[in-house]
C-alpha atoms as a PDB file:
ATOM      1  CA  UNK A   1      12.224   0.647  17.464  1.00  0.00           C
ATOM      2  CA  UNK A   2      14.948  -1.675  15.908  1.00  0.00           C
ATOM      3  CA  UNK A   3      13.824  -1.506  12.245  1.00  0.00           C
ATOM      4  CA  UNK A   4      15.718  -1.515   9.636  1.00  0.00           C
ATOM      5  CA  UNK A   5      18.326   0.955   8.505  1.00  0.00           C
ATOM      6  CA  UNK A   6      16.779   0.920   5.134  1.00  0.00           C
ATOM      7  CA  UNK A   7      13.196   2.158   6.349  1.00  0.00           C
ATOM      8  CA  UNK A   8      14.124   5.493   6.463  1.00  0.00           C
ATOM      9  CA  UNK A   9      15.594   5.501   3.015  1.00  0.00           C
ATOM     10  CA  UNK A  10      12.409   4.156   1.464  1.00  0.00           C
ATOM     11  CA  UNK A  11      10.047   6.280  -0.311  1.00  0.00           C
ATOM     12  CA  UNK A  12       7.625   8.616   1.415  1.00  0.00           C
ATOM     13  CA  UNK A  13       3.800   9.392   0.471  1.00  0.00           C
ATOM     14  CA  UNK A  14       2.332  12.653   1.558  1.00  0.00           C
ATOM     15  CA  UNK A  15      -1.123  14.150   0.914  1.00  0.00           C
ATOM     16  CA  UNK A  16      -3.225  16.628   2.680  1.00  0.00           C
ATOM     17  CA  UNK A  17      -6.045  15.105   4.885  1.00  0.00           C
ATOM     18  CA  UNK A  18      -8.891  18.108   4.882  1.00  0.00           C
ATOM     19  CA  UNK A  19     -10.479  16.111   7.542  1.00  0.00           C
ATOM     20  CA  UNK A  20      -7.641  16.398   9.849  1.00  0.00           C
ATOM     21  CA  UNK A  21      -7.431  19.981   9.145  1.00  0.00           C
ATOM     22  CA  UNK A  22     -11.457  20.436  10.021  1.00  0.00           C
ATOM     23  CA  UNK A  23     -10.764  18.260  13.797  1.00  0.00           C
ATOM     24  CA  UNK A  24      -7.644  19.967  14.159  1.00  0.00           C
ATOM     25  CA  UNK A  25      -5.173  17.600  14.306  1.00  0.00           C
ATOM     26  CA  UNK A  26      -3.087  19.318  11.505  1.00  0.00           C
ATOM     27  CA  UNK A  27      -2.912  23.196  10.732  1.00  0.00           C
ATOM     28  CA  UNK A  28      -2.156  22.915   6.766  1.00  0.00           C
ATOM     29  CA  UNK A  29      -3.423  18.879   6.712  1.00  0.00           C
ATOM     30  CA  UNK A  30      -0.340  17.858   5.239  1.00  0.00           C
ATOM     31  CA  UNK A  31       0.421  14.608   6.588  1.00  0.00           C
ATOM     32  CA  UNK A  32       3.783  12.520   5.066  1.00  0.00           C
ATOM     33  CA  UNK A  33       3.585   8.410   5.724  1.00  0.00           C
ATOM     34  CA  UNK A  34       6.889   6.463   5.999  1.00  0.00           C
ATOM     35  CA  UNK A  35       6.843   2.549   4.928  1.00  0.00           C
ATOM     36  CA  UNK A  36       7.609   2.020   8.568  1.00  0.00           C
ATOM     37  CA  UNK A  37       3.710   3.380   9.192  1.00  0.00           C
ATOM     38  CA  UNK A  38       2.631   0.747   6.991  1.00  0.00           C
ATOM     39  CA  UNK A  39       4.876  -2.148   8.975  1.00  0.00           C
ATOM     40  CA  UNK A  40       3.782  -0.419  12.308  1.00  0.00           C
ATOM     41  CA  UNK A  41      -0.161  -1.180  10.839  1.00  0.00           C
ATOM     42  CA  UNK A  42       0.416  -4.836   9.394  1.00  0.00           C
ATOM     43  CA  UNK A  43       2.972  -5.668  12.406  1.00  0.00           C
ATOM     44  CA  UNK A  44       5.621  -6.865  10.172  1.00  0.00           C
ATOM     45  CA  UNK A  45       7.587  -6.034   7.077  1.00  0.00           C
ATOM     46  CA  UNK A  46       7.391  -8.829   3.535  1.00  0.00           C
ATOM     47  CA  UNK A  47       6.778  -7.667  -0.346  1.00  0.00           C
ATOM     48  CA  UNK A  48       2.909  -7.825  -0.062  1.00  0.00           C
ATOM     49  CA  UNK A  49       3.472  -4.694   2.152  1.00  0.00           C
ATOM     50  CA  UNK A  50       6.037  -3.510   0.492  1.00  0.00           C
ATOM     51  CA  UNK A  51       4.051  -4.071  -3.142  1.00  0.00           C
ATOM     52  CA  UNK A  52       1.127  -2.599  -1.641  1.00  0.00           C
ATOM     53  CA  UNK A  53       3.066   0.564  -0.640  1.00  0.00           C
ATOM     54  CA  UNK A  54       4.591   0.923  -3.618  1.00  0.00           C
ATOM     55  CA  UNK A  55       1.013   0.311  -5.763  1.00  0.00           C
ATOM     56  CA  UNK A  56      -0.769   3.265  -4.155  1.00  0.00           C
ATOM     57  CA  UNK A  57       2.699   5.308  -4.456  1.00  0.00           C
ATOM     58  CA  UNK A  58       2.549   4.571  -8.008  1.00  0.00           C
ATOM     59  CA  UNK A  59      -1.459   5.370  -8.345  1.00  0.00           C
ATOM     60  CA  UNK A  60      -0.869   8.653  -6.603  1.00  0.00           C
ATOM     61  CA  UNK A  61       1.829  10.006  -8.641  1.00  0.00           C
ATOM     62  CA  UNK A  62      -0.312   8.504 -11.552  1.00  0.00           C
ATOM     63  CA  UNK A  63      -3.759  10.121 -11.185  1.00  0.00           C
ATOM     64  CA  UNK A  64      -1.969  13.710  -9.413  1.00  0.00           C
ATOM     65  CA  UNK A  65       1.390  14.260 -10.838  1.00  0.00           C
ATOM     66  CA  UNK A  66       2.927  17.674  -9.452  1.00  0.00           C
ATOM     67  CA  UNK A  67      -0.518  17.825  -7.183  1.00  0.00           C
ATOM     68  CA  UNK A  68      -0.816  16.906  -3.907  1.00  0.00           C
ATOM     69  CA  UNK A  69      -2.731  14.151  -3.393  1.00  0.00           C
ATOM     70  CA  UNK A  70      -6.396  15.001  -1.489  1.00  0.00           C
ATOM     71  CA  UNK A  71      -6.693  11.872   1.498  1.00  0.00           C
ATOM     72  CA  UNK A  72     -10.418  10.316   1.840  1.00  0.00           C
ATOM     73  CA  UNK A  73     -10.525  11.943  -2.099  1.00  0.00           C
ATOM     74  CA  UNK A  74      -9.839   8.215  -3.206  1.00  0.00           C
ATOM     75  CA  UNK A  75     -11.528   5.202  -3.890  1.00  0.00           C
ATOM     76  CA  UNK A  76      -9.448   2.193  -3.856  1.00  0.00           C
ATOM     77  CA  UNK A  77     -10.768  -0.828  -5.568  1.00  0.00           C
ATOM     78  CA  UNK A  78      -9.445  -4.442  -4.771  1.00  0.00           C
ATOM     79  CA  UNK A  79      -9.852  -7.885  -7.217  1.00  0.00           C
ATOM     80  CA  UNK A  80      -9.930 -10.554  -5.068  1.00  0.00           C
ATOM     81  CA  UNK A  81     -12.688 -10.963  -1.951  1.00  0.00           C
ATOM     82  CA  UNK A  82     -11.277  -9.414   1.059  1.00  0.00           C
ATOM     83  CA  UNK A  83     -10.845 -12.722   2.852  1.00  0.00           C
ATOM     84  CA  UNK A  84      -8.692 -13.915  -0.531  1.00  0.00           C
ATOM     85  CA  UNK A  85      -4.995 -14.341   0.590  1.00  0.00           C
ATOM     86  CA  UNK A  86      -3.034 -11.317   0.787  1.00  0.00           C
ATOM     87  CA  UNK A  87      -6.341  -9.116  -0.018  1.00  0.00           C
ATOM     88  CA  UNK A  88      -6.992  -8.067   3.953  1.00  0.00           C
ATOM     89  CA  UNK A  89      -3.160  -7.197   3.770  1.00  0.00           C
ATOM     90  CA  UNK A  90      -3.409  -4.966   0.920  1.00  0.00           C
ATOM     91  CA  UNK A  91      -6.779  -3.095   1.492  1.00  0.00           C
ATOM     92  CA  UNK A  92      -5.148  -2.059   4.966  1.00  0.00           C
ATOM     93  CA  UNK A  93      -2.600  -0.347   3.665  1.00  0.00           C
ATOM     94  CA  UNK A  94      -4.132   1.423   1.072  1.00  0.00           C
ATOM     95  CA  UNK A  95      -6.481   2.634   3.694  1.00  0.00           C
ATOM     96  CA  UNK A  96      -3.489   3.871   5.740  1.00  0.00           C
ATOM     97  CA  UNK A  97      -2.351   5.918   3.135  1.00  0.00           C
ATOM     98  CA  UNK A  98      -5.559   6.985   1.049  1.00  0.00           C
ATOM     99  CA  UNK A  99      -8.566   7.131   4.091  1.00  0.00           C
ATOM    100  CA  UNK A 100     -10.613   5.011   1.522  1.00  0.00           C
ATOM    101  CA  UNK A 101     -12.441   2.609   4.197  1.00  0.00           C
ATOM    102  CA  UNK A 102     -15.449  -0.051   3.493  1.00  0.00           C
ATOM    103  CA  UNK A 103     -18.490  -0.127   5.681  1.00  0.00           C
ATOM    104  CA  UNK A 104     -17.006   0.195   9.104  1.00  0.00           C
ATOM    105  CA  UNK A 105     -15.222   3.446   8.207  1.00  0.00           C
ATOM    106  CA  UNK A 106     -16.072   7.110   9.253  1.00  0.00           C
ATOM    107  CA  UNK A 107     -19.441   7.545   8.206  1.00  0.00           C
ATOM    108  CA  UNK A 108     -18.616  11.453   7.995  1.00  0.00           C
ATOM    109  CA  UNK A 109     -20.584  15.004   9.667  1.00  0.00           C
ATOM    110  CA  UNK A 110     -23.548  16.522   8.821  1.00  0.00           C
ATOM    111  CA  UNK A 111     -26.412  15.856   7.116  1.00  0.00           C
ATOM    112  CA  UNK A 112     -23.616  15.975   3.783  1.00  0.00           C
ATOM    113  CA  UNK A 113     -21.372  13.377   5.297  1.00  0.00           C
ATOM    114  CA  UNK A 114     -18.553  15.435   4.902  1.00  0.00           C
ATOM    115  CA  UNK A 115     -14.633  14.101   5.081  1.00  0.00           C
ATOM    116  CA  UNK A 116     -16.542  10.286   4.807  1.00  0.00           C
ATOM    117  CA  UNK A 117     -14.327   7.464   4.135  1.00  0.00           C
ATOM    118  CA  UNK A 118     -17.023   4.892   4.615  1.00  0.00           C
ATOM    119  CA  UNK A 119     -17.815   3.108   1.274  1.00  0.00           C
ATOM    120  CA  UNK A 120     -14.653   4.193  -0.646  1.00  0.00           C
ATOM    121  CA  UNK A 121     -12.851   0.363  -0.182  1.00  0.00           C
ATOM    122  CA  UNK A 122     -14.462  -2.045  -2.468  1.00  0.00           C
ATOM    123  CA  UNK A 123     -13.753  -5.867  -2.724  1.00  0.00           C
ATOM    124  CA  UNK A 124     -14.300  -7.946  -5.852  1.00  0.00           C
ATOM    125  CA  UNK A 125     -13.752  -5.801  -8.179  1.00  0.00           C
ATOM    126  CA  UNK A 126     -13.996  -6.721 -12.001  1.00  0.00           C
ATOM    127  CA  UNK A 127     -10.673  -4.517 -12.880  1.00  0.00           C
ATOM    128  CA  UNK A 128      -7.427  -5.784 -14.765  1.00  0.00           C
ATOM    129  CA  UNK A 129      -5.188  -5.790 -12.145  1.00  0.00           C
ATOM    130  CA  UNK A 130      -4.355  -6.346  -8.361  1.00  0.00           C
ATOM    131  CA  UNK A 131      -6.190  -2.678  -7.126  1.00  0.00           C
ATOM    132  CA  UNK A 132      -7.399   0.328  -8.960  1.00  0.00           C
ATOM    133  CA  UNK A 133      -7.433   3.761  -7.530  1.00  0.00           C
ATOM    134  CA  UNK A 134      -9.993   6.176  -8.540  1.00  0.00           C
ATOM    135  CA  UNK A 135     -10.455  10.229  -8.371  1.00  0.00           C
ATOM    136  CA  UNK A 136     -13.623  11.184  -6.491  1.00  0.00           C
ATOM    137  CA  UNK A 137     -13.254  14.745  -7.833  1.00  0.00           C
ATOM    138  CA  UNK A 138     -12.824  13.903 -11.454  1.00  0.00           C
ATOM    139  CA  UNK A 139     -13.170  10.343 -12.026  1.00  0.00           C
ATOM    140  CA  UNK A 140      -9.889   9.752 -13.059  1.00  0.00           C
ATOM    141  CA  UNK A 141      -8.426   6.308 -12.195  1.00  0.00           C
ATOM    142  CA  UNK A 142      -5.633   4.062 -12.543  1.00  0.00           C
ATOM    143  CA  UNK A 143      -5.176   0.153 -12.275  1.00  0.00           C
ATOM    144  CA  UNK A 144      -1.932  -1.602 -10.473  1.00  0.00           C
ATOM    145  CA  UNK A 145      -0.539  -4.854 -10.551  1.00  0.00           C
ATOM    146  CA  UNK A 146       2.478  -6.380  -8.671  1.00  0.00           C
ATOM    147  CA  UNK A 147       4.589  -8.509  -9.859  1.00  0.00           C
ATOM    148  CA  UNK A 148       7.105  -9.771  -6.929  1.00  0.00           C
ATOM    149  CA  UNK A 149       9.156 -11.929  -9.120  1.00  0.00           C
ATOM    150  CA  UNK A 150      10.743  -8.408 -11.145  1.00  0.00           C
ATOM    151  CA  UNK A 151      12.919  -8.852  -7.326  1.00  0.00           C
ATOM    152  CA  UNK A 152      13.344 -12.117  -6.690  1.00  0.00           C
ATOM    153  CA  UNK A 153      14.364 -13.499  -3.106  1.00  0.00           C
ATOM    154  CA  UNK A 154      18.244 -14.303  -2.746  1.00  0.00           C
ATOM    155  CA  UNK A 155      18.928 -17.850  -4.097  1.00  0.00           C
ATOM    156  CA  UNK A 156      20.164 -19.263  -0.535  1.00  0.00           C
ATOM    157  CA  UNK A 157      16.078 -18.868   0.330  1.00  0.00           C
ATOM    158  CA  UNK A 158      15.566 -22.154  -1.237  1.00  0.00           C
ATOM    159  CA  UNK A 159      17.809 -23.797   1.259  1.00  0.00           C
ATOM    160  CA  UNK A 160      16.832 -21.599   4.743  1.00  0.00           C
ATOM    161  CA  UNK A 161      13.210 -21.017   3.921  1.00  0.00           C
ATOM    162  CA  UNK A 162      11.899 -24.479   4.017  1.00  0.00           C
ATOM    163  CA  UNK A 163      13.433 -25.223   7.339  1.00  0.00           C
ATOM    164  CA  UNK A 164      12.326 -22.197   8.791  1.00  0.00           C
ATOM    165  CA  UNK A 165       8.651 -23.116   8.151  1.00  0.00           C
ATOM    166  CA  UNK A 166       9.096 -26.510   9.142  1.00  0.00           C
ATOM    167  CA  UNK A 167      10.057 -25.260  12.333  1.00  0.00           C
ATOM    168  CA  UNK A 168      13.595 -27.348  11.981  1.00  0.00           C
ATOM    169  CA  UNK A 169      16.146 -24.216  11.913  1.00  0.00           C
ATOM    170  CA  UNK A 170      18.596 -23.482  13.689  1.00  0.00           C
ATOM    171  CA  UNK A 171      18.800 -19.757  15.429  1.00  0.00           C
ATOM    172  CA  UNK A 172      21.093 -18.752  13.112  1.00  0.00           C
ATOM    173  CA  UNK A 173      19.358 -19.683  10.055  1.00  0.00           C
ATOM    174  CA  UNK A 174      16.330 -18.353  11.881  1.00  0.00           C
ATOM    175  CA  UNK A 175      18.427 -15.439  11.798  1.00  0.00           C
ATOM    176  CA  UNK A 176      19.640 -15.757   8.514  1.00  0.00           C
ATOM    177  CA  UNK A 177      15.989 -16.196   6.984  1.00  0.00           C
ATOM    178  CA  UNK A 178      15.167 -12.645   8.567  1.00  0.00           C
ATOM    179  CA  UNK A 179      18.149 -10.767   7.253  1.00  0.00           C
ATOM    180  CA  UNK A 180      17.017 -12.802   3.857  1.00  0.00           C
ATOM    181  CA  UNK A 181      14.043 -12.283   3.517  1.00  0.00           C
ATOM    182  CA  UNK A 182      13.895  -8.087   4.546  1.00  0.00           C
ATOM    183  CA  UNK A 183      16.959  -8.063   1.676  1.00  0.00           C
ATOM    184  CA  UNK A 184      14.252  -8.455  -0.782  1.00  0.00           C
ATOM    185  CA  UNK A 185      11.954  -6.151   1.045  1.00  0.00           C
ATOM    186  CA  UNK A 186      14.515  -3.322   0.755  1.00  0.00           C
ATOM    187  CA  UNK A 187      15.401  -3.737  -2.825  1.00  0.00           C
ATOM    188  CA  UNK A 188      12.137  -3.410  -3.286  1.00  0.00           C
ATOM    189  CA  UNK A 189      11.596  -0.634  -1.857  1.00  0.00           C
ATOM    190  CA  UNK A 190      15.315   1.447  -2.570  1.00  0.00           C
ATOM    191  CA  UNK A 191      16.456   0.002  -5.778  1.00  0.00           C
ATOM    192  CA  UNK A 192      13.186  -1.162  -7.710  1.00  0.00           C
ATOM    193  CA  UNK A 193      10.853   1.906  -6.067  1.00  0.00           C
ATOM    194  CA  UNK A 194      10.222   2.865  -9.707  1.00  0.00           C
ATOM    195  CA  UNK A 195      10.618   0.185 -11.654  1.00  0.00           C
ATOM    196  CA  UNK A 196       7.848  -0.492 -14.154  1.00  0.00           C
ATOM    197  CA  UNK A 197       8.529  -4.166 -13.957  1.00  0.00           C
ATOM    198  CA  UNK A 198       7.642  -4.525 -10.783  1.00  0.00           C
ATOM    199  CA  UNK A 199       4.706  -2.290 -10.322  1.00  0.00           C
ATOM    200  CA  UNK A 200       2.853  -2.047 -13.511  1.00  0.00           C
ATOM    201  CA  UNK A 201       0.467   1.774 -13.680  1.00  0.00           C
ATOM    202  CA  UNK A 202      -2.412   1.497 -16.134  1.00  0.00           C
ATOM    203  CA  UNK A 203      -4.795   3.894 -17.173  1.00  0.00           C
ATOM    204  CA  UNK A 204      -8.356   2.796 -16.089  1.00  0.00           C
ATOM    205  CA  UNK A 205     -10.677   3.938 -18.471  1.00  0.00           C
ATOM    206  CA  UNK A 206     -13.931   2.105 -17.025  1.00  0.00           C
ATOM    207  CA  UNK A 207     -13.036   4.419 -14.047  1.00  0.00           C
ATOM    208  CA  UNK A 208     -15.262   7.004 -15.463  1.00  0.00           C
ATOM    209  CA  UNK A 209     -18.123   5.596 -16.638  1.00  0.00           C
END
């Protein structure tokens, strides 16, 4: 597809989806996602995607340590209203990668609702931090906050990137913006995967309550 090499070095996620087990799309349900599933979803690559990855990658390893994460098991919890910035951005990829939908996801089977995702994504939450992730099995949850400027874009983006919006660059500094601007993307997500500077893993103990 023409990504970038340093796609397939970034991080992967996996949990097992009981859902897709129960429809038969997976024999065991174990079902790895790649960063480049999250760019393939938002249709490009930048840090809020990148951050956003990272935050439930950090909430996962958080609330299940050596355990394998349970898909559509997770509430995800967003500060800002969904139309707020970046929020739209975020919520979709924590979707992707935990099943937790708001209203217009699946609604579940049976009189039970099993394997529902509908209702899990809430918006305007009153939590310290960018998203919170939540255990439905034992209440367990974690806040997240990202904070970009732990990687901060190459200094030569002060010159390109206001050109570039005002629609006054040349193709190479087009070109030069792109190779920029994924730069920061990648050390994100290679050298600064872990780094507690840039994605900051509380406990949430409102979670609960």
């Amino acid at each position: 597809m023409g990504f970038p090499a340093f796609f397939a070095d970034a991080p992967t996620i996996t949990l097992r989806d009981p859902l897709a087990i129960f429809l038969g799309a997976s024999d065991d349900g174990v079902i790895t996602y790649t960063y480049a599933d999250a760019v393939k979803l938002a249709g490009h690559s930048c840090p809020t995607v990148a951050g956003a990855y990272l935050m439930v990658r950090g909430g996962l390893r958080a609330l299940y340590g050596n355990e394998m994460p349970e898909r559509g098991d997770i509430e995800v919890y967003l500060r800002e209203p969904r139309d707020e910035g970046t929020t739209g951005v975020i919520a979709a990829v924590a979707t992707l990668l935990t099943g937790a939908a708001p209203e217009t996801g699946f609604g579940g089977i049976g009189a039970k609702r099993r394997f529902a995702r509908r209702d899990l994504q809430h918006f305007g939450a009153a939590i310290d931090g960018l998203m919170a992730l939540r255990r439905k099995d034992n209440g367990r949850g974690v806040t997240l906050d990202l904070n970009t400027a732990a990687v901060p874009a190459a200094p030569e983006m002060q010159a390109v990137f206001p050109r570039v919006v005002a629609e006054q660059a040349s193709e190479d500094e087009e070109a030069r913006f792109a190779a920029l601007w994924q730069d920061r993307v990648e050390r994100m997500l290679i050298q600064h995967a872990d780094d507690p500077a840039l994605v900051q893993v509380e406990e949430w103990k409102a979670a609960a309550a």
